[in-house]
Protein backbone atom coordinates (compact mmCIF):
# COMPACT_ATOMS: atom_id res chain seq x y z
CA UNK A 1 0.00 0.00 0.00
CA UNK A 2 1.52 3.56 -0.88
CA UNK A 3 -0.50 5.50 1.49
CA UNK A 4 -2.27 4.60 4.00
CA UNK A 5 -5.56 6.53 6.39
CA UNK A 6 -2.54 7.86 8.32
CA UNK A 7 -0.61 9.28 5.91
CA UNK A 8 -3.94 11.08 4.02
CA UNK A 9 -5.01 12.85 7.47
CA UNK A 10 -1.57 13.55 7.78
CA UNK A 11 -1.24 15.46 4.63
CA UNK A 12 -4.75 16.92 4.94
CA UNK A 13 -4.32 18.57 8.43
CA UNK A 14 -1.17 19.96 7.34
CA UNK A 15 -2.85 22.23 4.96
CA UNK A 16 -6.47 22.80 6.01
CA UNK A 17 -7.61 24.83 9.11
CA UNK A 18 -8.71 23.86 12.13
CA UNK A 19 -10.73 25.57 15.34
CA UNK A 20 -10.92 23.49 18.34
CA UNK A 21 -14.16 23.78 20.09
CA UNK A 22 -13.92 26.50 22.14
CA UNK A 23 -13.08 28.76 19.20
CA UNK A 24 -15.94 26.86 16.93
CA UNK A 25 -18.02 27.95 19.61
CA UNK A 26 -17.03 31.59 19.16
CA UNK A 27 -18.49 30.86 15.43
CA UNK A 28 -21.78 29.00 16.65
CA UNK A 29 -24.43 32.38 16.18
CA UNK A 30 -22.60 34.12 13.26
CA UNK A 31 -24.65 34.58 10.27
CA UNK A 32 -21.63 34.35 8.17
CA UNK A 33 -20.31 31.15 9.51
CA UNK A 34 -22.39 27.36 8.44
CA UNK A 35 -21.18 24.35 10.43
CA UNK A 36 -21.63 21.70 8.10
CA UNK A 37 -22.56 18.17 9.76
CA UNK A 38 -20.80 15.23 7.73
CA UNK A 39 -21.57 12.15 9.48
CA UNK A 40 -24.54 9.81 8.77
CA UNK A 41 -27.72 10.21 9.47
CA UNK A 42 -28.01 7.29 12.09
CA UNK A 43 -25.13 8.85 13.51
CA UNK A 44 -27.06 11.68 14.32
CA UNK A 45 -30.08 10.54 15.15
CA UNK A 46 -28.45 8.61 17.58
CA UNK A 47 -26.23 11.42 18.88
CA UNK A 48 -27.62 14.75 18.11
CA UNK A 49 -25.90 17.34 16.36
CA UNK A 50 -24.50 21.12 16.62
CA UNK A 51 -27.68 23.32 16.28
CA UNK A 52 -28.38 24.96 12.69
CA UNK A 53 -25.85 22.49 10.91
CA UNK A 54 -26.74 21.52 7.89
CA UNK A 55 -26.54 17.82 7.00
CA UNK A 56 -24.41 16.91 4.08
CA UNK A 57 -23.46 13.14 4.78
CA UNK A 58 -19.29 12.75 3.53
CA UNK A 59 -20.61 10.79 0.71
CA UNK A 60 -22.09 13.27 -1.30
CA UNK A 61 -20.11 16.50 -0.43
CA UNK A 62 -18.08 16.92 -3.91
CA UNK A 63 -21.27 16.68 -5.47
CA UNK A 64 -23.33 19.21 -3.73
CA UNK A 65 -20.10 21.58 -3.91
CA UNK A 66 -19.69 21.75 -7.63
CA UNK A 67 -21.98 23.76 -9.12
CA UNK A 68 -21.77 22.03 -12.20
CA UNK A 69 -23.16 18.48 -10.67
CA UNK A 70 -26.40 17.44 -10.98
CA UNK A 71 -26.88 17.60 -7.12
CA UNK A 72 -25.04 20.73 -6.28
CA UNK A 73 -26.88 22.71 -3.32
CA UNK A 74 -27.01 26.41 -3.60
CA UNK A 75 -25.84 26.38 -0.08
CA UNK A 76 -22.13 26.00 -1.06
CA UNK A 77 -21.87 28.99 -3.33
CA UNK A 78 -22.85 30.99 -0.24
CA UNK A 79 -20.33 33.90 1.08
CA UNK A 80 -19.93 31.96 4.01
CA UNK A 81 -17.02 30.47 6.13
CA UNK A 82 -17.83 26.57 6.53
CA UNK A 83 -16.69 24.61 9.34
CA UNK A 84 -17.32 20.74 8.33
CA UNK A 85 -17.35 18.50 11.00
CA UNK A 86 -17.81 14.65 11.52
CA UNK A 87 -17.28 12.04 15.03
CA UNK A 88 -13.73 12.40 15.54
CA UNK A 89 -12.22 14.81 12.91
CA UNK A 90 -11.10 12.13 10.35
CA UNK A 91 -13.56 12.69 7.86
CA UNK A 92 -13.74 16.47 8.21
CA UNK A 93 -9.89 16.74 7.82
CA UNK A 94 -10.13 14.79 4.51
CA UNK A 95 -13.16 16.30 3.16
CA UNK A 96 -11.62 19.99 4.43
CA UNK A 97 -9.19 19.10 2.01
CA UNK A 98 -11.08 18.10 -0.72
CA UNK A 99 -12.92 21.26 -0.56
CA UNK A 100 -10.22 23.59 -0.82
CA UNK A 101 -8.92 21.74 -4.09
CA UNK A 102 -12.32 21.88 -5.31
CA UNK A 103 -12.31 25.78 -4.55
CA UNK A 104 -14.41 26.33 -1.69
CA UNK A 105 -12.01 29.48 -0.06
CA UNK A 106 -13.62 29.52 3.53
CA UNK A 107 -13.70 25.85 5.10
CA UNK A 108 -11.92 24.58 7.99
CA UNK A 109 -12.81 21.90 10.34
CA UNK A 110 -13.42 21.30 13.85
CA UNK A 111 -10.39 19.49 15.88
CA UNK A 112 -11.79 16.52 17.54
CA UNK A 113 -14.87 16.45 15.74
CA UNK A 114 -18.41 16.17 17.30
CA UNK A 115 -17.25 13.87 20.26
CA UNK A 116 -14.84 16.87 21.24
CA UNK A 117 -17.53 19.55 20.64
CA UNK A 118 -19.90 17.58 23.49
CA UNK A 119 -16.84 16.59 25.52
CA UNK A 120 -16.54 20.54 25.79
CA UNK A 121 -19.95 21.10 26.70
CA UNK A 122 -21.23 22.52 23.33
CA UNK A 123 -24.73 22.69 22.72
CA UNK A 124 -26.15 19.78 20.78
CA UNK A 125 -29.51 20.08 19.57
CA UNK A 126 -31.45 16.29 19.15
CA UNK A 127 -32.36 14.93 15.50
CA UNK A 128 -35.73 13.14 15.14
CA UNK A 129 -35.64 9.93 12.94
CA UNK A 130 -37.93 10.63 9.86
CA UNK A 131 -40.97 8.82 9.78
CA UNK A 132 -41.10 6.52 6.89
């Protein structure tokens, strides 16, 4: 194997931004600022999430960013800074990353990820499963 998970996150958190929590709370009620919430939707259903993020599950983030796909969601062309979050910060680094290189200028991600956010005592707001 050339590169392994390690090596990726390496690389990714030594370009992309990070705020630890106490400084993502700082961000939390600014109109300019969108946390963006990539983990599963079971995953937060089961564990709540940071209130007013908007749900873009890891899977499908390159396609709601680019404009030019199919799926794109008007809320990435937004003059907004975006702080993308997932559980533990893996995810976010990586997809932090892939959103620079796709051209998204404001994005960082939150150190620790969601776990660290409630560890810190930020407010988490409880998702209700859909019914089907």
């Amino acid at each position: 194997m050339k590169k392994g998970y390690k090596d990726l996150l390496a690389e990714a958190n030594a370009l992309v931004d990070v705020v630890n929590p106490a400084e993502a709370r700082l961000l939390l009620d600014r109109d300019d600022v969108l946390f963006v919430d990539l983990r599963e939707l079971r995953e937060r259903e089961r564990e709540g999430s940071i209130p007013r993020a908007f749900s873009c599950p890891r899977g499908m983030l390159e396609f709601w960013i680019d404009p030019e796909s199919p799926y794109a969601k008007p809320v990435f062309a937004q003059p907004k800074k975006f702080v993308l979050f997932c559980a533990s910060g893996w995810r976010s680094a990586l997809a932090t990353k892939t959103a620079l290189e796709m051209g998204l200028e404001s994005v960082c991600h939150l150190e620790g990820g969601f776990s660290a956010w409630r560890k810190a005592g930020g407010p988490v707001e409880p998702i209700n499963p859909k019914s089907e």
